[in-house]
Structures are given as structure tokens and as C-alpha cells.
Protein backbone atom coordinates (compact mmCIF):
# COMPACT_ATOMS: atom_id res chain seq x y z
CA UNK A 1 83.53 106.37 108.91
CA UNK A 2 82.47 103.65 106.22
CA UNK A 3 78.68 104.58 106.63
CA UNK A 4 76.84 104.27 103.11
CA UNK A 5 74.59 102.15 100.94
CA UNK A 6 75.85 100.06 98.01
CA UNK A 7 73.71 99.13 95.27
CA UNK A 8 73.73 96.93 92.36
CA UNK A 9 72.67 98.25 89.23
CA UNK A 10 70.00 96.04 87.52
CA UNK A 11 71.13 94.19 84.91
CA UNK A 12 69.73 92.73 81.78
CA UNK A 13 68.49 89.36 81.85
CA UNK A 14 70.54 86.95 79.11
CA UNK A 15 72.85 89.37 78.37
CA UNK A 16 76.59 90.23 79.10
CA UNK A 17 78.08 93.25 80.29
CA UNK A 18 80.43 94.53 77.66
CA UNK A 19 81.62 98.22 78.41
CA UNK A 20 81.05 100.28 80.94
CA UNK A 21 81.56 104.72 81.69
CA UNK A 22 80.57 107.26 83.99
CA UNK A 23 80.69 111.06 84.40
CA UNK A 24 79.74 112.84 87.29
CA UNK A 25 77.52 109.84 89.09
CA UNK A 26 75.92 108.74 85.29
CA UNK A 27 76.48 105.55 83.99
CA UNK A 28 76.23 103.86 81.00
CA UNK A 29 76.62 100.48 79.85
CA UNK A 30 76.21 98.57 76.71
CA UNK A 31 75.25 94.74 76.75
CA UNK A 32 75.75 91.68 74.55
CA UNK A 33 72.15 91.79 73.37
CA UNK A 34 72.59 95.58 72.00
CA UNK A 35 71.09 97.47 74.61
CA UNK A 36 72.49 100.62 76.10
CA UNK A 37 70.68 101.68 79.72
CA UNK A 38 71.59 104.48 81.84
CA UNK A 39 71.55 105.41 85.09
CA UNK A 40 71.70 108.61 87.79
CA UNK A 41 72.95 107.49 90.64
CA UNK A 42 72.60 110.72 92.35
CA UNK A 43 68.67 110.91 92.54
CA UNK A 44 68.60 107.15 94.05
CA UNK A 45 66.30 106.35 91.34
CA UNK A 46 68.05 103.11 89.61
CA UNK A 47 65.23 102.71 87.35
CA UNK A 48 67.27 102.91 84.34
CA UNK A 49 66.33 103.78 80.70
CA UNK A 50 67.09 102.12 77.77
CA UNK A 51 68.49 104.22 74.95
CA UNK A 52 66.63 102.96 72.02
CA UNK A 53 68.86 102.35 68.87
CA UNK A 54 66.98 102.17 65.31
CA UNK A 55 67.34 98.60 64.66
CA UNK A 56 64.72 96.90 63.19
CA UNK A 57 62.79 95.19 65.82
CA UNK A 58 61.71 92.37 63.45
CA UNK A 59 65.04 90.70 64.35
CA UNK A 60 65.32 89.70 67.78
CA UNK A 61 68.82 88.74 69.44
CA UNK A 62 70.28 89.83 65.96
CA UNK A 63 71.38 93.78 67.67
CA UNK A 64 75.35 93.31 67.09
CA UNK A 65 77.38 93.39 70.61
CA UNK A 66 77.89 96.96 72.04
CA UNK A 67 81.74 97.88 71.90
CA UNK A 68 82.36 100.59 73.54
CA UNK A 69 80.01 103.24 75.77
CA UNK A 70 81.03 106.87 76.21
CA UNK A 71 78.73 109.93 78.47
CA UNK A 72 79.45 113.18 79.54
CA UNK A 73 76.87 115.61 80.85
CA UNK A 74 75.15 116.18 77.51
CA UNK A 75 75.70 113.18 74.77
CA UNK A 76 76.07 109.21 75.36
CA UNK A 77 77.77 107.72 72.60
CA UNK A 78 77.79 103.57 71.62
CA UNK A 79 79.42 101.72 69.01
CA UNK A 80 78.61 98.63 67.55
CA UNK A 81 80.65 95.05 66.83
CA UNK A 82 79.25 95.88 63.08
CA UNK A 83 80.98 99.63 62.67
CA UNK A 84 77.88 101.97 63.64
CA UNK A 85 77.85 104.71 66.47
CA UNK A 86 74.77 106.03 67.94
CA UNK A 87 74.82 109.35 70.05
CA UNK A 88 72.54 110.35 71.89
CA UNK A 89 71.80 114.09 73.29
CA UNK A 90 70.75 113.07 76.96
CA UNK A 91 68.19 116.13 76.92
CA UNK A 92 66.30 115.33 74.24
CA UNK A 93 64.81 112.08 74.94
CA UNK A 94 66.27 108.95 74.52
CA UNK A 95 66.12 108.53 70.76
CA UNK A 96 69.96 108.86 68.52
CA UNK A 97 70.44 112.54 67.51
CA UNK A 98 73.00 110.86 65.14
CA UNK A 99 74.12 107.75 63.90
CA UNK A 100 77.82 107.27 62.08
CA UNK A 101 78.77 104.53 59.86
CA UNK A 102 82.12 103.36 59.58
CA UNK A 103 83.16 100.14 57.15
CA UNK A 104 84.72 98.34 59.82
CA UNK A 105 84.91 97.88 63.18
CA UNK A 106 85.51 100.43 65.48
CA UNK A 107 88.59 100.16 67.10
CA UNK A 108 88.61 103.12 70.42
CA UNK A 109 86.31 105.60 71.01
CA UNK A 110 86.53 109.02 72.80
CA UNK A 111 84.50 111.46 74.21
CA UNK A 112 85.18 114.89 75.56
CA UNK A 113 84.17 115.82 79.14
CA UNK A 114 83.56 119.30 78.36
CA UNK A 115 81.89 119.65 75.02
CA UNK A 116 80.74 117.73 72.52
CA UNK A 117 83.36 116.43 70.68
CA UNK A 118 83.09 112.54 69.99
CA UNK A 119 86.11 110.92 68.33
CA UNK A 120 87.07 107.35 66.67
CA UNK A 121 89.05 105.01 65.32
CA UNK A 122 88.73 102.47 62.69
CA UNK A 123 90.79 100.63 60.45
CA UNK A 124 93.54 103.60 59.99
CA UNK A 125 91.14 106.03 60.07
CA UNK A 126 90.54 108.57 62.90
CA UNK A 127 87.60 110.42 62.77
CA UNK A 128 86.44 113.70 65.25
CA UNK A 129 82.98 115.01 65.34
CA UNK A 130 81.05 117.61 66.58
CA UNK A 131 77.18 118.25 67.52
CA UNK A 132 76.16 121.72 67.60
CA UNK A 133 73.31 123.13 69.36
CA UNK A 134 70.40 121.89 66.66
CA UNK A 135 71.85 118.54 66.96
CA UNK A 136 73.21 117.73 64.05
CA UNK A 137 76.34 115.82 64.04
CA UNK A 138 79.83 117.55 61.70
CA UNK A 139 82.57 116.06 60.75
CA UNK A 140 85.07 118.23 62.18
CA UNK A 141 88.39 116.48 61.13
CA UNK A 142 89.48 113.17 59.58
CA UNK A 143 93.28 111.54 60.33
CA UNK A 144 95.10 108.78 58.39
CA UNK A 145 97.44 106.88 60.62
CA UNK A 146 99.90 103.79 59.79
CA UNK A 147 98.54 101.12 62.24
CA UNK A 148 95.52 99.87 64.06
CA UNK A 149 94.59 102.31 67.50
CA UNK A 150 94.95 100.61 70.11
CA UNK A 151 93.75 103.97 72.72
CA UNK A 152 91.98 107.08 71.99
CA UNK A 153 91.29 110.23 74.17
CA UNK A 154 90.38 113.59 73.77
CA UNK A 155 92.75 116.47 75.63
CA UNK A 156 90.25 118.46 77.66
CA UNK A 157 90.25 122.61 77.45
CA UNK A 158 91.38 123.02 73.95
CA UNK A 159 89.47 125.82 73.25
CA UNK A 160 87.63 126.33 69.54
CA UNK A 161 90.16 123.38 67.76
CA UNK A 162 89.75 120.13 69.00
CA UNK A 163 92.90 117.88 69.83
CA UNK A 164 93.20 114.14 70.45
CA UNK A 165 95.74 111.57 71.44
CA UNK A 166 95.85 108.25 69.65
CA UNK A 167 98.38 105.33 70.18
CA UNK A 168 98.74 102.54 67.38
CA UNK A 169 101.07 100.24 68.70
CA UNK A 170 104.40 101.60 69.25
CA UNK A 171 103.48 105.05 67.66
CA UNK A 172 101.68 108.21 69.97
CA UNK A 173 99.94 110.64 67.49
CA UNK A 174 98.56 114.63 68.15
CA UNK A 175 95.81 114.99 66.37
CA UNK A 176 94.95 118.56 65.84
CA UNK A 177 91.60 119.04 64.21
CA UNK A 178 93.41 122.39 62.13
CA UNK A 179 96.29 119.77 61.31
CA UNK A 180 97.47 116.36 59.99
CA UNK A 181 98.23 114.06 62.54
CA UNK A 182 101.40 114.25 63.47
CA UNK A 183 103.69 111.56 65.30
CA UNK A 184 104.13 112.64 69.23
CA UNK A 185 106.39 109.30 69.93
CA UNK A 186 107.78 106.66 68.20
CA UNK A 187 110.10 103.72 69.06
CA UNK A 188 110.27 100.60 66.84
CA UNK A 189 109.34 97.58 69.19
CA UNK A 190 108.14 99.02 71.67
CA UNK A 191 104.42 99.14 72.10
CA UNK A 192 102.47 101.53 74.02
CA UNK A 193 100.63 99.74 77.05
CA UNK A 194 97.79 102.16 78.20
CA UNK A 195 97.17 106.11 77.97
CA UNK A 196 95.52 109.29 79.68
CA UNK A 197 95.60 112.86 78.85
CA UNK A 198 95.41 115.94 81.11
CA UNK A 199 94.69 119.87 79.64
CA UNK A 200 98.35 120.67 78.44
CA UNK A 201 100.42 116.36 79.03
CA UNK A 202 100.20 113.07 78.39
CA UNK A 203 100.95 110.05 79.94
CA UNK A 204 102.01 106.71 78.67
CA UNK A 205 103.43 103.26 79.09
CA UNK A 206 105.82 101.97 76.99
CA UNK A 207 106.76 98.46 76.59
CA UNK A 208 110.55 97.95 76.31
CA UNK A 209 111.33 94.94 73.97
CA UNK A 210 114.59 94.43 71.84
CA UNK A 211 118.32 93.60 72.59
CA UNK A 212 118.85 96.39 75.59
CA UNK A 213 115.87 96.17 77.62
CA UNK A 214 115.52 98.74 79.44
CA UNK A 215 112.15 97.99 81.76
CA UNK A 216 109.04 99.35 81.14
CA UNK A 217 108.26 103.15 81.70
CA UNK A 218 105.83 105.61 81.59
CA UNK A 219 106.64 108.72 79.66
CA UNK A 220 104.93 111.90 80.35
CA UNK A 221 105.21 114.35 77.40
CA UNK A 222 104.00 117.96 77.40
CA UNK A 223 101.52 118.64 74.33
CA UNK A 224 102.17 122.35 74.02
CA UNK A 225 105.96 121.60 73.37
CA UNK A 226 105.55 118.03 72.33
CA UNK A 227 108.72 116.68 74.03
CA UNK A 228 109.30 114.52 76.48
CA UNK A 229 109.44 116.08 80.08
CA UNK A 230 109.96 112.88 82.55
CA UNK A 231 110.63 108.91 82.19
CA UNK A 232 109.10 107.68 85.10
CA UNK A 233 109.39 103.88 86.83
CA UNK A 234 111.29 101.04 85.63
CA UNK A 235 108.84 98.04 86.09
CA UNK A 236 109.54 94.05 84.94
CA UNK A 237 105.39 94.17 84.44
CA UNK A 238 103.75 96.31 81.43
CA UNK A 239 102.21 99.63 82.86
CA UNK A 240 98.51 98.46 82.49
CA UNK A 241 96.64 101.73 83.46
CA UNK A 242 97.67 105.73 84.02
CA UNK A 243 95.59 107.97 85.47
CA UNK A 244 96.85 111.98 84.46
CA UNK A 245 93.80 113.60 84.47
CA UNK A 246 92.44 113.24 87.68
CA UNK A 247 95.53 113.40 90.16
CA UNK A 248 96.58 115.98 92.37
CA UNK A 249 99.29 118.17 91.47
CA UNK A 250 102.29 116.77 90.43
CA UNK A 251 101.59 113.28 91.03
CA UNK A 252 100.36 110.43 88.99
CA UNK A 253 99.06 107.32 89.52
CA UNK A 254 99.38 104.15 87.74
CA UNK A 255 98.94 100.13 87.62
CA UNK A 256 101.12 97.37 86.82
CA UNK A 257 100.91 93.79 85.59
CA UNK A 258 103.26 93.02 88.33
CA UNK A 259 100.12 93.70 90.97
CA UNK A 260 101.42 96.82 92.34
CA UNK A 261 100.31 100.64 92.05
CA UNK A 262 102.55 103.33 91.93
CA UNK A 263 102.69 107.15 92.93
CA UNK A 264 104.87 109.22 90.86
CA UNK A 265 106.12 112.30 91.53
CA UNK A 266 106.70 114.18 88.05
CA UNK A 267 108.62 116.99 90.10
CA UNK A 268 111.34 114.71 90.81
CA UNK A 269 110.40 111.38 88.44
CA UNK A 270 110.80 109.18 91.31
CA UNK A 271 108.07 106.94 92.62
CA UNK A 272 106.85 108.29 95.39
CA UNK A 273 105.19 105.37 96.70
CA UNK A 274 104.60 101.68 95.45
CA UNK A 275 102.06 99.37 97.06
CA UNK A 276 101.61 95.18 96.63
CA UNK A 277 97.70 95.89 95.62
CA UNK A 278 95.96 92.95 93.84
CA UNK A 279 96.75 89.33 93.45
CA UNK A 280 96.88 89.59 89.51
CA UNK A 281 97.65 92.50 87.34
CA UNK A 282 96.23 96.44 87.92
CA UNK A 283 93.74 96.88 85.42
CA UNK A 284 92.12 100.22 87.03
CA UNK A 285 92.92 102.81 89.08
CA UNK A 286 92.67 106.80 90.29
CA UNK A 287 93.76 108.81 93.31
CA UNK A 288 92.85 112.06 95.09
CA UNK A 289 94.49 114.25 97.20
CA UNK A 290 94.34 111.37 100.44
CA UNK A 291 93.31 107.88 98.65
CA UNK A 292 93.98 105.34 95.71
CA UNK A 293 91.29 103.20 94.54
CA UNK A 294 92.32 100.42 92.35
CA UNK A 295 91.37 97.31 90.73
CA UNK A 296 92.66 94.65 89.65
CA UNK A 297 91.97 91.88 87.03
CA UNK A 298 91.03 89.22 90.10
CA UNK A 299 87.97 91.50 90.64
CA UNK A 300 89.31 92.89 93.78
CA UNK A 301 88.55 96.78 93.97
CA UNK A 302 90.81 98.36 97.16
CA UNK A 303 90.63 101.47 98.24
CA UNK A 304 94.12 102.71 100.33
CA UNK A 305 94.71 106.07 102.48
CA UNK A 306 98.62 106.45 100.79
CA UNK A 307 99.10 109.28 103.77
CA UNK A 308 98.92 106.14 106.06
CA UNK A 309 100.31 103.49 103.45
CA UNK A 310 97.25 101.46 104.98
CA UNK A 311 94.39 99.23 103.00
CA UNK A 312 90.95 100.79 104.57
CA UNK A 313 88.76 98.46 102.44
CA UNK A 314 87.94 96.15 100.03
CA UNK A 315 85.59 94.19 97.89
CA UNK A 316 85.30 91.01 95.73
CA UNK A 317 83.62 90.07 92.79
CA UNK A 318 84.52 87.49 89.83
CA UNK A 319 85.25 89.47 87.26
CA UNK A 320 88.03 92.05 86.47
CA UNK A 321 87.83 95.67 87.40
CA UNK A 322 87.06 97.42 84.26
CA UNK A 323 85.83 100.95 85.05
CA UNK A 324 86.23 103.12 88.38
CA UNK A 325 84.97 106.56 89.33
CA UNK A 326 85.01 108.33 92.80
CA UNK A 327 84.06 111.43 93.86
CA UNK A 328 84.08 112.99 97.60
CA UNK A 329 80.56 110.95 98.54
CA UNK A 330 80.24 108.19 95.80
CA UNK A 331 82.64 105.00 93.84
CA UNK A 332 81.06 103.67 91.15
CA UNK A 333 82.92 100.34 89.81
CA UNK A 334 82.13 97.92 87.13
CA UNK A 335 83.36 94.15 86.84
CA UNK A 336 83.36 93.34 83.04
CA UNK A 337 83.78 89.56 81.97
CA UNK A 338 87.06 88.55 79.54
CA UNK A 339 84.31 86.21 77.44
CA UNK A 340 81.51 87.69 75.94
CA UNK A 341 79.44 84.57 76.18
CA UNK A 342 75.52 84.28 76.40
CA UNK A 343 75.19 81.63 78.98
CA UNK A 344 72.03 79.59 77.96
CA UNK A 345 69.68 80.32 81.44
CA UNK A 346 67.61 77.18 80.92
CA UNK A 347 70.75 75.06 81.47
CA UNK A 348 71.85 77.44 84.24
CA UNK A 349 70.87 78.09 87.34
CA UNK A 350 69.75 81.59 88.21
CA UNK A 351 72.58 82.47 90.64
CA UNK A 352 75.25 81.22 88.08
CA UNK A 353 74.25 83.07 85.23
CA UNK A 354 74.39 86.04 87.27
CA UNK A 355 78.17 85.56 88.12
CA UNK A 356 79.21 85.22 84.82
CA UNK A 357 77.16 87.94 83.19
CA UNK A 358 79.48 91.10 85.20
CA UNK A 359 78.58 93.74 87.90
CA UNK A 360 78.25 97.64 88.22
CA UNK A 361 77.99 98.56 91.60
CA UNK A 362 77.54 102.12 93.23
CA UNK A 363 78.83 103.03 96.74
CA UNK A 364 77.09 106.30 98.39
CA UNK A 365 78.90 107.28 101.17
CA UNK A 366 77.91 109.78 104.08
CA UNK A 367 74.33 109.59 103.31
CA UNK A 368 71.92 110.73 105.85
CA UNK A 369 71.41 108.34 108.41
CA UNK A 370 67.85 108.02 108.68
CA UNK A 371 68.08 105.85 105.01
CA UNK A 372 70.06 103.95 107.64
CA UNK A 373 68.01 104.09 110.81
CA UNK A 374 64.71 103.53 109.53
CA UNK A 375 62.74 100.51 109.83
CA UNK A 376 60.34 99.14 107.35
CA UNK A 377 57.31 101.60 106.42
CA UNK A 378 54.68 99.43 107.84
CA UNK A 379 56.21 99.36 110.94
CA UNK A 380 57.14 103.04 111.29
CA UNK A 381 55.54 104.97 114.13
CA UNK A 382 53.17 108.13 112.87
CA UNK A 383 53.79 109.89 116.59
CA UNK A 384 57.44 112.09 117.16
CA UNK A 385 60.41 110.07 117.77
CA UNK A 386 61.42 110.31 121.49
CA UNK A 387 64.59 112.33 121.69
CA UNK A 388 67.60 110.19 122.66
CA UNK A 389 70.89 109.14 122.12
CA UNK A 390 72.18 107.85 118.51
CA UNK A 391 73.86 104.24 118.64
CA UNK A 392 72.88 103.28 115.45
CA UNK A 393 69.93 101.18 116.50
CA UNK A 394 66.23 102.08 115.18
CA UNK A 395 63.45 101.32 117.57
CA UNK A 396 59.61 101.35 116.31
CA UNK A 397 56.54 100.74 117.51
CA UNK A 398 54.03 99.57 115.45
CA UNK A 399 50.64 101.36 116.22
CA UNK A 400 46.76 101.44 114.96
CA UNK A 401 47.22 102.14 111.71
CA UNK A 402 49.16 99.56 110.76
């Protein structure tokens, strides 16, 4: 019935948004200046905490930019331009637990939904770790691979042996913490677009290149048999973004470069439904049972009933979609800028810095109506409220003790 309250997380002044995550109505989101701040959208206080780093505070504006930002219901995890990674154990206060140094940048992060597995790559180097329950951080298994990772994510439900998936340009690696990484999927010249993992597949695009081209696909590979189960679409545009993990049954969802998002069916690899979404490429999206919510790199975010084939909403802002999460009652998005850039605010106005610096917004939906109904506390009436009929209009009387 589109009844709920949106609200724009603060952000922090002469600084730009640089990654954004969520899990289960958290978010976190690291900055240009260094800072990581982090927010529970599901007590309605936005009064978010900073999660202090151990910098030394005698160098102002000298933090490096945050890369990447990872939570789950226990740990955050950041890493840094300069090759560190802070995690943080969300229970203990909001001082590291750990800090990791690698010698060069990091190149993808990962962290597991479940547990507390945190994994990354750098250089050719992929490294897993592990927190146990004193805190203290293990290496639990370290990888070699042949290029640069391009995505990194953890496969959920593994049990005591952690697994990941990497993808270094046109190789897909299982990484099996008991094991050496082994190669999942290789094809010279053809680079793999975008990645996401469920409990026992994984899902891919592949960019076809080279003298038979062949359009670009998504493969969908089991993990327990680690072969290739379907070949799904057969796009002109790269496959931008997959989303395994949190689709229904036998579907999957996934965005294109050529605007559109696509249903497939992995029971009969067919595309079960394709819709003309966004006026540049897909660069997010994820579906339930009823609805699609996408976004795209014009900073649209759309949300679609595919029963229907119908558009029930939208919304605008400058920068591309970056990060989306829904649940039942809530959408959290996140517009993240292509240009890192510290815009100087004394040449600026106010308003322009803002639109250049990116957006997370939060959407609560069927909230109780009185957040909706009532009028401003000084003008609230201490006597009962005269029973009546409900047309969405909130009447008050203002009496002595104003």
C-alpha cells in the first residue's frame, strides 16, 4: 500500500561515500576521510557510531580512503587504500579486535553471513581468516592464484572447512581452506563480469570475446560436483550483476549493461522474464518470491511486481546504485559516486557538495501509522482521541499546557 518513512542516513561532512553493506537492517559504510559509521535501522535510532581505527590522530585528513566495508551480525570488517583491514567484533565496543596487514592493496574482500570467516585478496594472494570466541583473529588458509581478483565471496553453510569463490579475470577458483585452490572455470579471453554464490552453486557472467562470439552468458556451476549445470542468456551487454543467493527456488536474477534485468529459470535455462529497467546499465539487483528491485548506474532504483510485469515504483538520485537490500518491511539502497573526489566546501555551495558526495537511504515500510498520523509534540492533545474514522488525516487541538 506504499505507506512508510524513508530516511537519509547522515553523512559525513567533506567526505565521499566509498563502499557501502548491510545485513539484516545494519549498515556500514566507509568514507574518503577514513571513517567507518554504522547504523541499525531497525531501532529508528540513526545516530550512528563511528568505528574508531588506530590511526594516529596527530595526522588529520592523512586516514587512507576506505576500500571496501563488510558486516554480518557479529564482525564489521574495512580495508584500507594502503593494504590494512580492521575488524571489528560489533559486541565488544567499537574498538578493532584485529587488524591485518597486507603489502599491497587489497583487491576484494569477503565476509561470511553465518560465521566469522573474513576473506581477501591481494596481489595473487588470497587470504581466509577466522576469529574465535576470545577474539583473536587465525589465519585459517592462504591461496596463490595466477592473476589479480577481480570478485571474492564466501559459500555460506560449509560446515567446519571454510570455502570461497574467487574470479581473476577469465579464471573461477574453489578455494577450500583443507585444499589448494583449485581452478573451477577457465576460458582464455573471456573475462568473468560479476559473481554470487549460494550453499552448494555458483553463478557467473562470462564475457565472450575472440573469433566465434558467442554472446555473453551466465554459467551456473554446482560446487559439490564442480561442473557446469546450465548456460543461461545470450546477451550483446556484459552480465553486470547476479544475484544466487537470495532468489527463490530455481530462479535467478540478474543485470545487464544493455539496461535490462532478467529472470532465469535454471530448471529449464530459459529466461523466464526480461524487463527494459534503467536508462544505463544494471549495476544492482535482487528478487523475492513476488518483486525485483534493481538499480541501475543512472541512480534510478525500481522496484517491479514480475507476477504483473508492472513498475510499482521508483526513485532518483545522481549517483549509481551500488548496494541494495530488502527484506519483507525495509530496502536499504546506497548511491556511491564513480570519482572519489573531496569537493572543496568553501568553493561549494552546501546543496552541491551534498550531491556529489553519494546517498544511503532506508525505506521502512508498513510501519504503524500513528509515526504517520501524529502531529508535532507541542501540539498534541493530552485528553483521549475521539473515536472515528481513519482517512489518513491527524486532527489536534492544542490545549493548556502547551
Amino acid at each position: 500500500n506504499r505507506k512508510g518513512a524513508v530516511s537519509e542516513l547522515e553523512h559525513i561532512p567533506d567526505a565521499v561515500l566509498c563502499d557501502v553493506h548491510s545485513h539484516d537492517g545494519v549498515v556500514i559504510a566507509g568514507y574518503t576521510s577514513g571513517d567507518v559509521r554504522v547504523w541499525d535501522t531497525r531501532t529508528w535510532d540513526y545516530i550512528a557510531p563511528f568505528l574508531e581505527s588506530e590511526f594516529e590522530e596527530d595526522e588529520p585528513g592523512m586516514q587512507p580512503y576506505v576500500s571496501f566495508v563488510r558486516i554480518n551480525s557479529s564482525l564489521a570488517v574495512a580495508a584500507y587504500e594502503d593494504g590494512f583491514l580492521n575488524i571489528w567484533n560489533l559486541r565488544t565496543g567499537k574498538y578493532p579486535v584485529h587488524r591485518f596487514e597486507h603489502d599491497a592493496r587489497i583487491q576484494a574482500l569477503a565476509l561470511s553471513q553465518e560465521d566469522a570467516t573474513v576473506a581477501t585478496a591481494s596481489a595473487f594472494d588470497v587470504v581466509m581468516l577466522y576469529s574465535n570466541d576470545e577474539g583473536d583473529q587465525q589465519i585459517v588458509a592462504e591461496f596463490e592464484v595466477q592473476k589479480l581478483v577481480d570478485y571474492l565471496e564466501i559459500v555460506p553453510d560449509t560446515g567446519r572447512y571454510p570455502v570461497a569463490v574467487a574470479t581473476a579475470g577469465d579464471l573461477v577458483y574453489l578455494l577450500k581452506a583443507e585444499d589448494s585452490a583449485r581452478t573451477l572455470h577457465y576460458v582464455y579471453g573471456q573475462p568473468v563480469t560479476c559473481l554470487d554464490v549460494s550453499a552448494n552453486q555458483v553463478a557467473f557472467g562470462v564475457k565472450s570475446l575472440g573469433w566465434v562470439y558467442e554472446g555473453n552468458k551466465i554459467l551456473v556451476y554446482s560446487l559439490e560436483a564442480e561442473r557446469c549445470l546450465s548456460k543461461l542468456g545470450n546477451a550483446l551487454g556484459d552480465f553486470t550483476c547476479v544475484n544466487l543467493r537470495d532468489s527463490p527456488p530455481n530462479l535467478m536474477v540478474s543485470g545487464n549493461r544493455d539496461r535490462r534485468v532478467r529472470i532465469h529459470d535454471l530448471r529449464t535455462d530459459q529466461v523466464a522474464l526480461s524487463l527494459s529497467a534503467h536508462q544505463l546499465g544494471v549495476s544492482a539487483v535482487q528478487m523475492d518470491d513476488w518483486k525485483i528491485v534493481s538499480g541501475g548506474e543512472e541512480g534510478l532504483v525500481s522496484v517491479w511486481d514480475y507476477r504483473m510485469n508492472q513498475k510499482l515504483w521508483e526513485v532518483h538520485s545522481r549517483h549509481p546504485v551500488r548496494h541494495i537490500s530488502f527484506n519483507s518491511h525495509s530496502l536499504i539502497t546506497a548511491n556511491v559516486p564513480y570519482e572519489r573526489v573531496v569537493r572543496n566546501t568553501d568553493l561549494d555551495s552546501f546543496a552541491t557538495h551534498r550531491r556529489h558526495r553519494g546517498l544511503i537511504h532506508a525505506y521502512e515500510f508498513a510501519v504503524d501509522q500513528l509515526a504517520f498520523q501524529s502531529p508535532l509534540p507541542i501540539c498534541r492533545s493530552p485528553c483521549d482521541t475521539t473515536a472515528g474514522h481513519n482517512y489518513d488525516l491527524a486532527l489536534a487541538f492544542p490545549h493548556d499546557q502547551m
